[in-house]
N, C-alpha and C. Protein backbone atom coordinates (compact mmCIF):
# COMPACT_ATOMS: atom_id res chain seq x y z
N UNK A 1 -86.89 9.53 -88.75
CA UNK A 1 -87.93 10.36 -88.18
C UNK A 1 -88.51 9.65 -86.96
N UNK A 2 -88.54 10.43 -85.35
CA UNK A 2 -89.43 9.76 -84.70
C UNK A 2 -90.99 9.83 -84.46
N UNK A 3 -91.19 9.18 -84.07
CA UNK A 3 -93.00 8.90 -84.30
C UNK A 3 -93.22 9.93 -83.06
N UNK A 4 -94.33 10.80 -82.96
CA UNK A 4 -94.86 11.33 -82.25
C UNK A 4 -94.80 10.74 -81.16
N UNK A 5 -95.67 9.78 -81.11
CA UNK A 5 -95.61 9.11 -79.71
C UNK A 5 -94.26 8.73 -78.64
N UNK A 6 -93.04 8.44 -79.42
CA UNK A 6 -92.13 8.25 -78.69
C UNK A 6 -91.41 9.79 -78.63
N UNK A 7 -91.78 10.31 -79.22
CA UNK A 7 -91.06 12.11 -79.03
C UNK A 7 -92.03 12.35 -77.54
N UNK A 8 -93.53 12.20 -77.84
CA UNK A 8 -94.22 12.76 -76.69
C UNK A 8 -93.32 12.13 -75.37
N UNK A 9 -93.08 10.68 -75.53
CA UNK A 9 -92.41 9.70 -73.62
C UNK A 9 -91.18 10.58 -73.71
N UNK A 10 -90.37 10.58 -74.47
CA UNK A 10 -89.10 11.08 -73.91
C UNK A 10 -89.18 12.53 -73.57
N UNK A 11 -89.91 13.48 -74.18
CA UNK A 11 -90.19 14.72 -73.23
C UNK A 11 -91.11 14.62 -72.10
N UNK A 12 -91.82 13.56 -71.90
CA UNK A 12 -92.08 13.63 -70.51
C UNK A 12 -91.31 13.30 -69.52
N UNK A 13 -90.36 11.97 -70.05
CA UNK A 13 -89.31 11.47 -69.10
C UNK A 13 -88.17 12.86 -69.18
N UNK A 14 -87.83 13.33 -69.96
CA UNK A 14 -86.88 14.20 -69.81
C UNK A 14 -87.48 15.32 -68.73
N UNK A 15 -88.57 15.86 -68.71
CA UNK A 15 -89.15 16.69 -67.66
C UNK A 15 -89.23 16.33 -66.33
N UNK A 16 -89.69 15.15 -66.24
CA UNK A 16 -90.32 14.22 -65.24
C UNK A 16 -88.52 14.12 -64.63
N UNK A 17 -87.56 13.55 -65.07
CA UNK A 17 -86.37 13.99 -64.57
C UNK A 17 -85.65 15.43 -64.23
N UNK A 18 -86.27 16.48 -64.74
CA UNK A 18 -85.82 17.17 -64.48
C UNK A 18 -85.94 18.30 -63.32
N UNK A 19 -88.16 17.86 -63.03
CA UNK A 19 -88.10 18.26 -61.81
C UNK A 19 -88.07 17.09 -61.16
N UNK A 20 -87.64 16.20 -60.97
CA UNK A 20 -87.35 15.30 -59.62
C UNK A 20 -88.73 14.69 -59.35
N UNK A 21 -89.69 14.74 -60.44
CA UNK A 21 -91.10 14.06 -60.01
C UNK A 21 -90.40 12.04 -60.05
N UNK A 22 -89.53 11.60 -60.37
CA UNK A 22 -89.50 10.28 -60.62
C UNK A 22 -89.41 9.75 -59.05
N UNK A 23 -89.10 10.41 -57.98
CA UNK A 23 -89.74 9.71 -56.56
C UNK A 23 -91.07 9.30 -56.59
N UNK A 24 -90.95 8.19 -56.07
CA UNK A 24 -92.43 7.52 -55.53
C UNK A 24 -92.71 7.76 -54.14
N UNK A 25 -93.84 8.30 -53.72
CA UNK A 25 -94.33 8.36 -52.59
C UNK A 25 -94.87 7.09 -52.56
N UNK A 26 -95.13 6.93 -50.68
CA UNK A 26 -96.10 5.44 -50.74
C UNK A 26 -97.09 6.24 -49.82
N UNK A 27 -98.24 5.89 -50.72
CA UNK A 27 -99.55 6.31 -50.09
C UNK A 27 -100.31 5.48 -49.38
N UNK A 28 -99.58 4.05 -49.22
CA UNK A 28 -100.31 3.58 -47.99
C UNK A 28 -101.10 3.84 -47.34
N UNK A 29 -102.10 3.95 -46.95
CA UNK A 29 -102.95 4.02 -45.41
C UNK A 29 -101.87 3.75 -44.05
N UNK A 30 -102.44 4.64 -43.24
CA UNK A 30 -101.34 3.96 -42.10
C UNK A 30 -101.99 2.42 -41.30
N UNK A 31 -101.49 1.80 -40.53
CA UNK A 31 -101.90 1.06 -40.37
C UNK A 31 -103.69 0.93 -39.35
N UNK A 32 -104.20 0.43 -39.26
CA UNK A 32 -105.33 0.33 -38.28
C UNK A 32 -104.85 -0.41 -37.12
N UNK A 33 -104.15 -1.31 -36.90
CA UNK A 33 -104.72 -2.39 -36.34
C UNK A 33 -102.81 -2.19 -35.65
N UNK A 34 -103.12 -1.96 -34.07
CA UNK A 34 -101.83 -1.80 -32.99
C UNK A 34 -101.12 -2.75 -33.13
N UNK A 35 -99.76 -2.68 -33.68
CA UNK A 35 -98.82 -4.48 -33.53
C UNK A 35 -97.39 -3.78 -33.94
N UNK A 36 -96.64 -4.47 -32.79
CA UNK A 36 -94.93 -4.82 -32.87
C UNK A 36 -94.64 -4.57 -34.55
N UNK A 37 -93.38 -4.13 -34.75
CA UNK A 37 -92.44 -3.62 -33.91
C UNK A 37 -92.75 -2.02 -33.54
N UNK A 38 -92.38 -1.16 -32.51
CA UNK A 38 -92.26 -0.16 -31.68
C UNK A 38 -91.43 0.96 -31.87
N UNK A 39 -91.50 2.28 -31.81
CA UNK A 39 -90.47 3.10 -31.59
C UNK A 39 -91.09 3.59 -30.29
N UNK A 40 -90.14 4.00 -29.72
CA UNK A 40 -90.32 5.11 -28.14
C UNK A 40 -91.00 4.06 -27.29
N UNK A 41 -91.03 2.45 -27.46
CA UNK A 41 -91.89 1.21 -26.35
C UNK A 41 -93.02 1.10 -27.29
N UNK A 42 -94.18 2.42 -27.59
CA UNK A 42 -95.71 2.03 -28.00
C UNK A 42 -96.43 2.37 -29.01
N UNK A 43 -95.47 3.15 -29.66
CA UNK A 43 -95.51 3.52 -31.31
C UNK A 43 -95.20 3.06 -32.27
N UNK A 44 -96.17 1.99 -33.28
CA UNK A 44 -95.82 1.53 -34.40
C UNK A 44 -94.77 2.04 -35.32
N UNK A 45 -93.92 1.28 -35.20
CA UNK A 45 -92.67 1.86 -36.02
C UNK A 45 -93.33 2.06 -37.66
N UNK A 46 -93.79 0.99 -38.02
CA UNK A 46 -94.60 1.64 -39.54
C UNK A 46 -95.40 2.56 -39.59
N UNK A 47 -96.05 2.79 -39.00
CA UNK A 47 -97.11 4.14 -39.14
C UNK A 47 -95.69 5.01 -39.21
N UNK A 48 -94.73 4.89 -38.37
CA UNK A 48 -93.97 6.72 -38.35
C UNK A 48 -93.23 6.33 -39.57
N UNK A 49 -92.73 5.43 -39.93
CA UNK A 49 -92.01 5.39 -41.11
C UNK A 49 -92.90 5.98 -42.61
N UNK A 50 -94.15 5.39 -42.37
CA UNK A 50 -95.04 6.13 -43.65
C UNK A 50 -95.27 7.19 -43.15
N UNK A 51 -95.49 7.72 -42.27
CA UNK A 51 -95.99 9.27 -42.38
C UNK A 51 -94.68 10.19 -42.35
N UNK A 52 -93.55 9.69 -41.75
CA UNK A 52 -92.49 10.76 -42.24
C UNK A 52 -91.97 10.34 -43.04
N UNK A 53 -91.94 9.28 -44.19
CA UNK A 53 -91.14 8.87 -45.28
C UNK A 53 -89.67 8.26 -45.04
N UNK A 54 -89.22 8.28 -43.68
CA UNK A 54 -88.04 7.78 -43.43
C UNK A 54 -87.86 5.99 -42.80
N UNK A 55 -87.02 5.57 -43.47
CA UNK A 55 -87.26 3.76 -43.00
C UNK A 55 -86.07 3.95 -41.66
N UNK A 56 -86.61 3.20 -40.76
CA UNK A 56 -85.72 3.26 -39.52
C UNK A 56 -85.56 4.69 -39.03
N UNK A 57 -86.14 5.44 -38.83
CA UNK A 57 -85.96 6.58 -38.34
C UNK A 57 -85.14 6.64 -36.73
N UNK A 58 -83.94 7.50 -36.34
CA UNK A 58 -83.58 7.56 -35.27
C UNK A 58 -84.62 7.90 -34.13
N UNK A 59 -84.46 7.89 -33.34
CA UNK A 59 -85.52 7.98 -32.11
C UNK A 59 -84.98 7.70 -30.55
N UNK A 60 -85.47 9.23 -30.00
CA UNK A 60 -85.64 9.20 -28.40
C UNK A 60 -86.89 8.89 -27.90
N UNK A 61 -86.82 9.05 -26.44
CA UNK A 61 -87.57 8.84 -25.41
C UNK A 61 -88.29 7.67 -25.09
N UNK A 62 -89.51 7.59 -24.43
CA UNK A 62 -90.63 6.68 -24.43
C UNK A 62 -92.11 7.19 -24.34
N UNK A 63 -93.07 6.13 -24.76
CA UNK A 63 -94.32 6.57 -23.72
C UNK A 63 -94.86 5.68 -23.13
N UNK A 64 -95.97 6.14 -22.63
CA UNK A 64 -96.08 4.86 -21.43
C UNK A 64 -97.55 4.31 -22.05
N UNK A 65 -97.99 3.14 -21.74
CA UNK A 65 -99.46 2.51 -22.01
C UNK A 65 -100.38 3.24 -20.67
N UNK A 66 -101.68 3.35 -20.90
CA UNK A 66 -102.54 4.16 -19.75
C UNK A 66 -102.16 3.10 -18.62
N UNK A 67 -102.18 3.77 -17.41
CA UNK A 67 -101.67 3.60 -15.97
C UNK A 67 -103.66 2.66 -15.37
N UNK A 68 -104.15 2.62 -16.38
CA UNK A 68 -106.06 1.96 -15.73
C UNK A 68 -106.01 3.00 -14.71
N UNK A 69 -105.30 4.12 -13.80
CA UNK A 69 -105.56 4.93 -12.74
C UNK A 69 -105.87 6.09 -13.08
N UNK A 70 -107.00 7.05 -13.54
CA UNK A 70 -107.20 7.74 -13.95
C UNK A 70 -106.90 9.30 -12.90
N UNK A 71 -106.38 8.81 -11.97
CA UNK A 71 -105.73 9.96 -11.26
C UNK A 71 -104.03 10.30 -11.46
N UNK A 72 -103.41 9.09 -11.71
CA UNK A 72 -102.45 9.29 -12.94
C UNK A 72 -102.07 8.62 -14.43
N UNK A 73 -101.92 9.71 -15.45
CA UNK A 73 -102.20 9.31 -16.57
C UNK A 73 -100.87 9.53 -16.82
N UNK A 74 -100.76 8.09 -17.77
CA UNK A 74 -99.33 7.97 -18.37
C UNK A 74 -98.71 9.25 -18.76
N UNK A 75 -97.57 9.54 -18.86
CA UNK A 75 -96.42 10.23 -19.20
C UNK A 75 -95.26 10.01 -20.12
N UNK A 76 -95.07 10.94 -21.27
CA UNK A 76 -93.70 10.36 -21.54
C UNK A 76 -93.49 11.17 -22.95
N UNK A 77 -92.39 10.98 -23.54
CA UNK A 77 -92.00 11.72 -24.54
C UNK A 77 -91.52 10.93 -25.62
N UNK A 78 -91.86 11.17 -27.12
CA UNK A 78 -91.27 10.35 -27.97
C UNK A 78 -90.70 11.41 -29.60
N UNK A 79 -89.35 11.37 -30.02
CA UNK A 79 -89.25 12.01 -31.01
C UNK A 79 -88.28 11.43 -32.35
N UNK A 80 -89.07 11.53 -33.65
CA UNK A 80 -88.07 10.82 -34.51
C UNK A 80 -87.24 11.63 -35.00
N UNK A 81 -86.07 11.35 -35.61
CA UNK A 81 -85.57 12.35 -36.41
C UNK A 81 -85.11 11.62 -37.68
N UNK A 82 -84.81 12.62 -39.17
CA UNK A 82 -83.79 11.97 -40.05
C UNK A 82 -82.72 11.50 -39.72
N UNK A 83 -82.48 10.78 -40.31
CA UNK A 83 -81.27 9.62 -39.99
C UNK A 83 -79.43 10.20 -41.13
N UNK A 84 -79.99 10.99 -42.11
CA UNK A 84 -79.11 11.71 -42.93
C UNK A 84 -79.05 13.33 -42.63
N UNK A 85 -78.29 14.16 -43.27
CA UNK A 85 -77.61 15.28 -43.28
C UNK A 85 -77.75 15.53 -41.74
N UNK A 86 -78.50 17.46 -41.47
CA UNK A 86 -79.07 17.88 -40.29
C UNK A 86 -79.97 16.66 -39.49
N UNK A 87 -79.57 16.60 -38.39
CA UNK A 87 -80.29 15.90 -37.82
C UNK A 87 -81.87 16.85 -37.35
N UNK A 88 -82.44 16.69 -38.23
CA UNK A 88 -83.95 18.02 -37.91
C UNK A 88 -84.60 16.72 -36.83
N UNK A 89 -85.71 17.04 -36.46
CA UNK A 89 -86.66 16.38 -36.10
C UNK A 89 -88.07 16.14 -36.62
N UNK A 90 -88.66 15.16 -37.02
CA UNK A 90 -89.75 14.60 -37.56
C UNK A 90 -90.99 14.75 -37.45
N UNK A 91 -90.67 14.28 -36.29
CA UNK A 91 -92.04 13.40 -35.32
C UNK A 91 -92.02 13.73 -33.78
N UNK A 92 -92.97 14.76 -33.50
CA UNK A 92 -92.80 14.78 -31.74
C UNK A 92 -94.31 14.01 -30.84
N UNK A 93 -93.98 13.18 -30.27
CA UNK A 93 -95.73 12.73 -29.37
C UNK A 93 -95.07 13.11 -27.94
N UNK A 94 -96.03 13.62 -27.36
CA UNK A 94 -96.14 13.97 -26.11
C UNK A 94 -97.01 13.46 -25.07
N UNK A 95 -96.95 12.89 -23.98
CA UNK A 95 -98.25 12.71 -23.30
C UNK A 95 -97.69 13.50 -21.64
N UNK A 96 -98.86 14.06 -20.92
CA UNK A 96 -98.63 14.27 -19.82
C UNK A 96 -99.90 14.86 -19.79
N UNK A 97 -99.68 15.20 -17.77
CA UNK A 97 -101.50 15.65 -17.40
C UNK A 97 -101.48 17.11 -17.58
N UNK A 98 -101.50 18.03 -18.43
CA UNK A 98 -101.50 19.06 -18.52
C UNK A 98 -103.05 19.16 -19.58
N UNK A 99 -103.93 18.45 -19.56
CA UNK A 99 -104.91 18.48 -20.30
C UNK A 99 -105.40 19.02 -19.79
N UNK A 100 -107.12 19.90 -20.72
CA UNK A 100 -108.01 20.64 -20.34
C UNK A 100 -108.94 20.92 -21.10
N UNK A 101 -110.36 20.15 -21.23
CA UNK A 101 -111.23 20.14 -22.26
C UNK A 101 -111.56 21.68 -22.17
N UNK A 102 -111.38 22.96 -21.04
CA UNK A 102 -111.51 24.10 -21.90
C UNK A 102 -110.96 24.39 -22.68
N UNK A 103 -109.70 24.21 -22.47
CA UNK A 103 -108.24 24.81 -23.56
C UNK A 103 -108.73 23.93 -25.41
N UNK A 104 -109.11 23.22 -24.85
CA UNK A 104 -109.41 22.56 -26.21
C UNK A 104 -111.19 23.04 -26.92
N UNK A 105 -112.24 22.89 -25.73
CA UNK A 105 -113.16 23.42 -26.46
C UNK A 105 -112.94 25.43 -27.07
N UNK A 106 -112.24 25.66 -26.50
CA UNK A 106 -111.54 27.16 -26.71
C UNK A 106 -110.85 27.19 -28.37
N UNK A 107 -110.01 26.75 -28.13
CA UNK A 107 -109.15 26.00 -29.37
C UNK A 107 -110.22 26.31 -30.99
N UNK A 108 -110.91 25.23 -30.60
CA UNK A 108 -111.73 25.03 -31.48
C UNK A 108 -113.01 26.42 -31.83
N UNK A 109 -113.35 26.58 -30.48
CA UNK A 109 -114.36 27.70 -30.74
C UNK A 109 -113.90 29.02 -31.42
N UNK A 110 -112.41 28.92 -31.62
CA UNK A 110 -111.63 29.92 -31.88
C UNK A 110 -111.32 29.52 -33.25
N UNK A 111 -111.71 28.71 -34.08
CA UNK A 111 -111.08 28.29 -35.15
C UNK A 111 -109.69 27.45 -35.86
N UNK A 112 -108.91 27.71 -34.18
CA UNK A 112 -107.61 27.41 -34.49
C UNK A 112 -106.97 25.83 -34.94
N UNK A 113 -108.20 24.91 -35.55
CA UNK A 113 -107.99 23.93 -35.41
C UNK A 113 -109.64 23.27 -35.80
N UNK A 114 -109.44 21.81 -36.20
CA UNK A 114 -110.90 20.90 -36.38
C UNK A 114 -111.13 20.19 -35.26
N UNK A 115 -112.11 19.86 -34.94
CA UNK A 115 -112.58 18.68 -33.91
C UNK A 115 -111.95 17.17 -34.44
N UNK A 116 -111.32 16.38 -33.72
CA UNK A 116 -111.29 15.29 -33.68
C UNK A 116 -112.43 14.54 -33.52
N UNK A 117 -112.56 13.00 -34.00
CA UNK A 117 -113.19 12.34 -33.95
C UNK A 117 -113.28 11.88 -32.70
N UNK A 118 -114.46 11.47 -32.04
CA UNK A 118 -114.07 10.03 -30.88
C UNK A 118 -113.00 9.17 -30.83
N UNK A 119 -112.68 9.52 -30.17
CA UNK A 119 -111.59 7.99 -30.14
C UNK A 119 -111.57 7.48 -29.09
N UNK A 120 -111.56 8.24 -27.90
CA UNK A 120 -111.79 7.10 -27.16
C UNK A 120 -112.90 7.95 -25.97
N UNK A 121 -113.96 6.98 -25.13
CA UNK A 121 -114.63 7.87 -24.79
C UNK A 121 -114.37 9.06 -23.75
N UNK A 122 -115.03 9.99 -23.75
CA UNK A 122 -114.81 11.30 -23.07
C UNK A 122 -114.41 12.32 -23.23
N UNK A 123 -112.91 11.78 -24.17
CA UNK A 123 -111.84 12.39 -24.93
C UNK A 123 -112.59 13.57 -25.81
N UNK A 124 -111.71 14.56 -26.09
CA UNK A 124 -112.33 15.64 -26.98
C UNK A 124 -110.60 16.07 -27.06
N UNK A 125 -110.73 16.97 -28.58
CA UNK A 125 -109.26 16.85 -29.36
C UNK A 125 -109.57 17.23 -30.82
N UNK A 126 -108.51 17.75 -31.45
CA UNK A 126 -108.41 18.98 -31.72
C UNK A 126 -107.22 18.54 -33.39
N UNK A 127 -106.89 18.88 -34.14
CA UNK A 127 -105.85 18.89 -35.56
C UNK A 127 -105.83 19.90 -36.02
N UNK A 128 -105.05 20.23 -36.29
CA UNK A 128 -104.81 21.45 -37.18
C UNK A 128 -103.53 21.46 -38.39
N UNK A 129 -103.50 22.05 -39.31
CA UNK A 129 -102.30 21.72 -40.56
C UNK A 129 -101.84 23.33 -40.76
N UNK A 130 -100.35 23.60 -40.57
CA UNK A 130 -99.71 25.03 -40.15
C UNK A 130 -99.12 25.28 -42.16
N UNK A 131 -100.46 25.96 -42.83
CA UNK A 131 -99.75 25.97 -44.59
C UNK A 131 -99.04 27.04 -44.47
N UNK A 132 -98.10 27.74 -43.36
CA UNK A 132 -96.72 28.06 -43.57
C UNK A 132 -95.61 27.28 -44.01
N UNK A 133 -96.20 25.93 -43.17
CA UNK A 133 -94.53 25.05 -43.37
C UNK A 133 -95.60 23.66 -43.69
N UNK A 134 -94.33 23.46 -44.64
CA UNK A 134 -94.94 22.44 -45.69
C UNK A 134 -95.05 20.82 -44.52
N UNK A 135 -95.85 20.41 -44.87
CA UNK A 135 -96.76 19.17 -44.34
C UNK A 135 -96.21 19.48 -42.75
N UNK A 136 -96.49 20.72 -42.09
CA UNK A 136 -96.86 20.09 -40.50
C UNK A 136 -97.65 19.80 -40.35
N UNK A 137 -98.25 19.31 -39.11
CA UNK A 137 -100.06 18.89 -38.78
C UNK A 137 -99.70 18.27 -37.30
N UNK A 138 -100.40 19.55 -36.58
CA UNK A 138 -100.52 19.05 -35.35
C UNK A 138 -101.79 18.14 -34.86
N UNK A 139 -101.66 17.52 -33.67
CA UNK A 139 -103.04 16.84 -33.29
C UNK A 139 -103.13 16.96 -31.39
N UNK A 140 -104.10 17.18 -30.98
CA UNK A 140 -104.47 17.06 -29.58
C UNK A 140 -105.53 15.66 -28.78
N UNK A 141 -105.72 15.59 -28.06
CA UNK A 141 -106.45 14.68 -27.16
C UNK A 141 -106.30 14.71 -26.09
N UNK A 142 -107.44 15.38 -24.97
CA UNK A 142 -107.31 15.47 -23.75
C UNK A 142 -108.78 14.60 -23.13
N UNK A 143 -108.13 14.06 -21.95
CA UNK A 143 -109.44 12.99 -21.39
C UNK A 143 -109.16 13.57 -20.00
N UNK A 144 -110.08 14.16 -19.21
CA UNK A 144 -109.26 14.24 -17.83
C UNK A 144 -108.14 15.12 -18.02
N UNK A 145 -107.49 15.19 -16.94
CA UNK A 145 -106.26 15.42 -17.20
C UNK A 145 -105.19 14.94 -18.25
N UNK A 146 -105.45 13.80 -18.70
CA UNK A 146 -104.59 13.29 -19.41
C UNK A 146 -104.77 13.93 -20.82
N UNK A 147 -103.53 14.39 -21.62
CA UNK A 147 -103.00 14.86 -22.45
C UNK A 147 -102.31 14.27 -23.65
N UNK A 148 -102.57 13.69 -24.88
CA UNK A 148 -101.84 13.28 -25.88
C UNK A 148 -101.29 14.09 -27.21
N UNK A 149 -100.77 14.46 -27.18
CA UNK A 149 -100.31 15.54 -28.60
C UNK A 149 -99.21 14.79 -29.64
N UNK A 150 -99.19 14.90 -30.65
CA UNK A 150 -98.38 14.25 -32.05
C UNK A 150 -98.40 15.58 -32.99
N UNK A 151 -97.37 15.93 -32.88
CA UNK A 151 -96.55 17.34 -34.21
C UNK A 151 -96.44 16.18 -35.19
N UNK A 152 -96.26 16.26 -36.46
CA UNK A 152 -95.64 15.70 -37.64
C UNK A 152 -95.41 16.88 -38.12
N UNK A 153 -93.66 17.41 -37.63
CA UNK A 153 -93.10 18.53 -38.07
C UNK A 153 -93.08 18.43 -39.61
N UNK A 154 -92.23 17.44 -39.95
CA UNK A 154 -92.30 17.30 -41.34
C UNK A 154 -92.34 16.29 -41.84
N UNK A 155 -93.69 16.23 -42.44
CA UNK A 155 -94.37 14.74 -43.21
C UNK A 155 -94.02 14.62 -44.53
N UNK A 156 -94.53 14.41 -45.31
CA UNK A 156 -93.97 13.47 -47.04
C UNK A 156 -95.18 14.36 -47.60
N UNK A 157 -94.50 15.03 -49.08
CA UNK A 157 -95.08 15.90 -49.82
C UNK A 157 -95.80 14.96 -50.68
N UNK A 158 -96.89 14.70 -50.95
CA UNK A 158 -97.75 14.11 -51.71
C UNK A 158 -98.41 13.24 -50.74
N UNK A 159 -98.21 12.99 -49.53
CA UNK A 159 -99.09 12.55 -48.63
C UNK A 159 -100.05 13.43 -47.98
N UNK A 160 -101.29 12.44 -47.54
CA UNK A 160 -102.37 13.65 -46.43
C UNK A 160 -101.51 13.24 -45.54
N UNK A 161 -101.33 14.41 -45.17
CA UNK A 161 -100.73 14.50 -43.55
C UNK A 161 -101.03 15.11 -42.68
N UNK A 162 -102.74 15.33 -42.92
CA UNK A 162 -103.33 15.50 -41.65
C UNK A 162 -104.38 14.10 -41.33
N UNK A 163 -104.34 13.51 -42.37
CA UNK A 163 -105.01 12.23 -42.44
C UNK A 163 -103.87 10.92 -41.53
N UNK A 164 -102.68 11.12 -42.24
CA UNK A 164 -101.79 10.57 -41.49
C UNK A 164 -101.90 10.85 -39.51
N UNK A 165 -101.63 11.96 -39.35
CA UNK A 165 -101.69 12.70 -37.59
C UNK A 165 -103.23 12.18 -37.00
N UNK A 166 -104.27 12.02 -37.91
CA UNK A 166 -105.51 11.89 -37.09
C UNK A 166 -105.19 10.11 -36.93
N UNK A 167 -104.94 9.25 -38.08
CA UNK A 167 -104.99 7.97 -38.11
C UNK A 167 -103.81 7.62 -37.40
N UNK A 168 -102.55 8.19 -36.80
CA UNK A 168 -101.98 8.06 -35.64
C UNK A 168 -102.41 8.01 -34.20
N UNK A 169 -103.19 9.29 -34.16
CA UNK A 169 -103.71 9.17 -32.88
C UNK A 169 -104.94 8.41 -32.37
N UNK A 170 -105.78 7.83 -33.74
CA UNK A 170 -106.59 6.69 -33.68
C UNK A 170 -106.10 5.78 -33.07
N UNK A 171 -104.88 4.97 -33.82
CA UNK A 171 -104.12 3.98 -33.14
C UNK A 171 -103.08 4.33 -31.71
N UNK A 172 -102.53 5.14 -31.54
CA UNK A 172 -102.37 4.58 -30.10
C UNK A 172 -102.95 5.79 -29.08
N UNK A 173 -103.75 6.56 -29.52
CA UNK A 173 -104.67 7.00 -28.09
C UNK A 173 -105.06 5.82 -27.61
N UNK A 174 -105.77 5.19 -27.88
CA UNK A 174 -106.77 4.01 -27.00
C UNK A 174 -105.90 3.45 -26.24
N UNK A 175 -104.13 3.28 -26.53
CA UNK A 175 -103.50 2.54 -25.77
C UNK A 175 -102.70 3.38 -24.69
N UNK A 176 -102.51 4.34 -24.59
CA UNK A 176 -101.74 5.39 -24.19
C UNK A 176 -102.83 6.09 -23.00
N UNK A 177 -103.93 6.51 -23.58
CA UNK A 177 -104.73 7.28 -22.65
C UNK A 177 -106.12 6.31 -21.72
N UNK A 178 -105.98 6.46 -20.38
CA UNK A 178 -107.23 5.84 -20.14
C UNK A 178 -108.69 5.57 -21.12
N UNK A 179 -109.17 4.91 -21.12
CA UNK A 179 -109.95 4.42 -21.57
C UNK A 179 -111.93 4.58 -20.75
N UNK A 180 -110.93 4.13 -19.35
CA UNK A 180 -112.41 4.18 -18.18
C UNK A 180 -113.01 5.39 -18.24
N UNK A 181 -114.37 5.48 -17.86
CA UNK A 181 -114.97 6.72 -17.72
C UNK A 181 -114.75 7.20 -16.34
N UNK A 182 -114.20 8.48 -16.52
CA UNK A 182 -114.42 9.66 -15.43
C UNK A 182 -114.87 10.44 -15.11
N UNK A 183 -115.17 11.47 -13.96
CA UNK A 183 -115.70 12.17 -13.96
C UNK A 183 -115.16 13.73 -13.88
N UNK A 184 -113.94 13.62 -13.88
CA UNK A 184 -113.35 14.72 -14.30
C UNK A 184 -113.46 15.43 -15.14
N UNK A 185 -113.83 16.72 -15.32
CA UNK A 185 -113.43 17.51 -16.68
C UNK A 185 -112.76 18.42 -17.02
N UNK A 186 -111.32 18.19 -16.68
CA UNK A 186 -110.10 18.84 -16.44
C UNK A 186 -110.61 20.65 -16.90
């Protein structure tokens, strides 16, 4: 006869195998604090590895660190993808001067999205999470002209992954987008 208790583990393990709950997510925090090694030149390769769940993720483009010239603001493109089956795509960051604190106070006044935190001064910016498709979460940041955007097409199911996209753009807005105050307000 088995004892209750070991009847109860093996129908949980038998379940627990059967929907596929025996993956471990890692719920890490992403990192705080900007440091080597890199994807795309200026993107912590660990932050993208925890927020899309993939180790070594393939990867194009670059981006650039702020230009200190606030009449031109860095530029550049960065995208991860899975490294197995379809090659989908992951992870898109964008920077270029196509910013516009109307488009963004709009954005927001419209609902389509939360306010970002400060991050860096002047800046105003924008997140939003699309519950059509499972863990996207877009993010915005415009200073001036300058423009930072991060899609996390598809993030890790049991992660925040809008917590992930904001604590991305914590860490490398400050490095990516001017910093100086301007007087622009795109």
């Amino acid at each position: 006869m088995i004892k209750t208790g070991t009847a109860l583990a093996c129908a949980l393990i038998t379940v627990g195998a059967c929907t596929g709950s025996s993956e471990q997510v890692d719920l890490t925090a992403l990192p705080s604090a900007y440091s080597a090694p890199f994807i795309c030149d200026h993107v912590p390769k660990i932050a993208v590895e925890r927020m899309t769940g993939i180790t070594d993720p393939l990867t194009t483009g670059a981006v650039e660190l702020a230009s200190g010239d606030p009449l031109r603001p860095a530029t550049g493109a960065c995208a991860a993808y899975q490294r197995t089956g379809e090659r989908s795509t992951v992870l898109r960051i964008t920077q270029d001067v196509g910013g516009s604190r109307g488009h963004v106070e709009s954005y927001l006044r419209e609902g389509m999205g939360k306010q970002l935190p400060e991050i860096v001064p002047g800046g105003i910016g924008y997140y939003a999470s699309y519950p059509n498709e499972e863990a996207h979460v877009a993010a915005m940041l415009v200073k001036g002209k300058a423009r930072l955007a991060i899609e996390l097409v598809k993030g890790v199911k049991g992660r925040d992954n809008v917590a992930d996209v904001v604590a991305l753009m914590k860490l490398i807005a400050p490095k990516l987008i001017d910093t100086a105050d301007t007087d622009e307000d795109g």
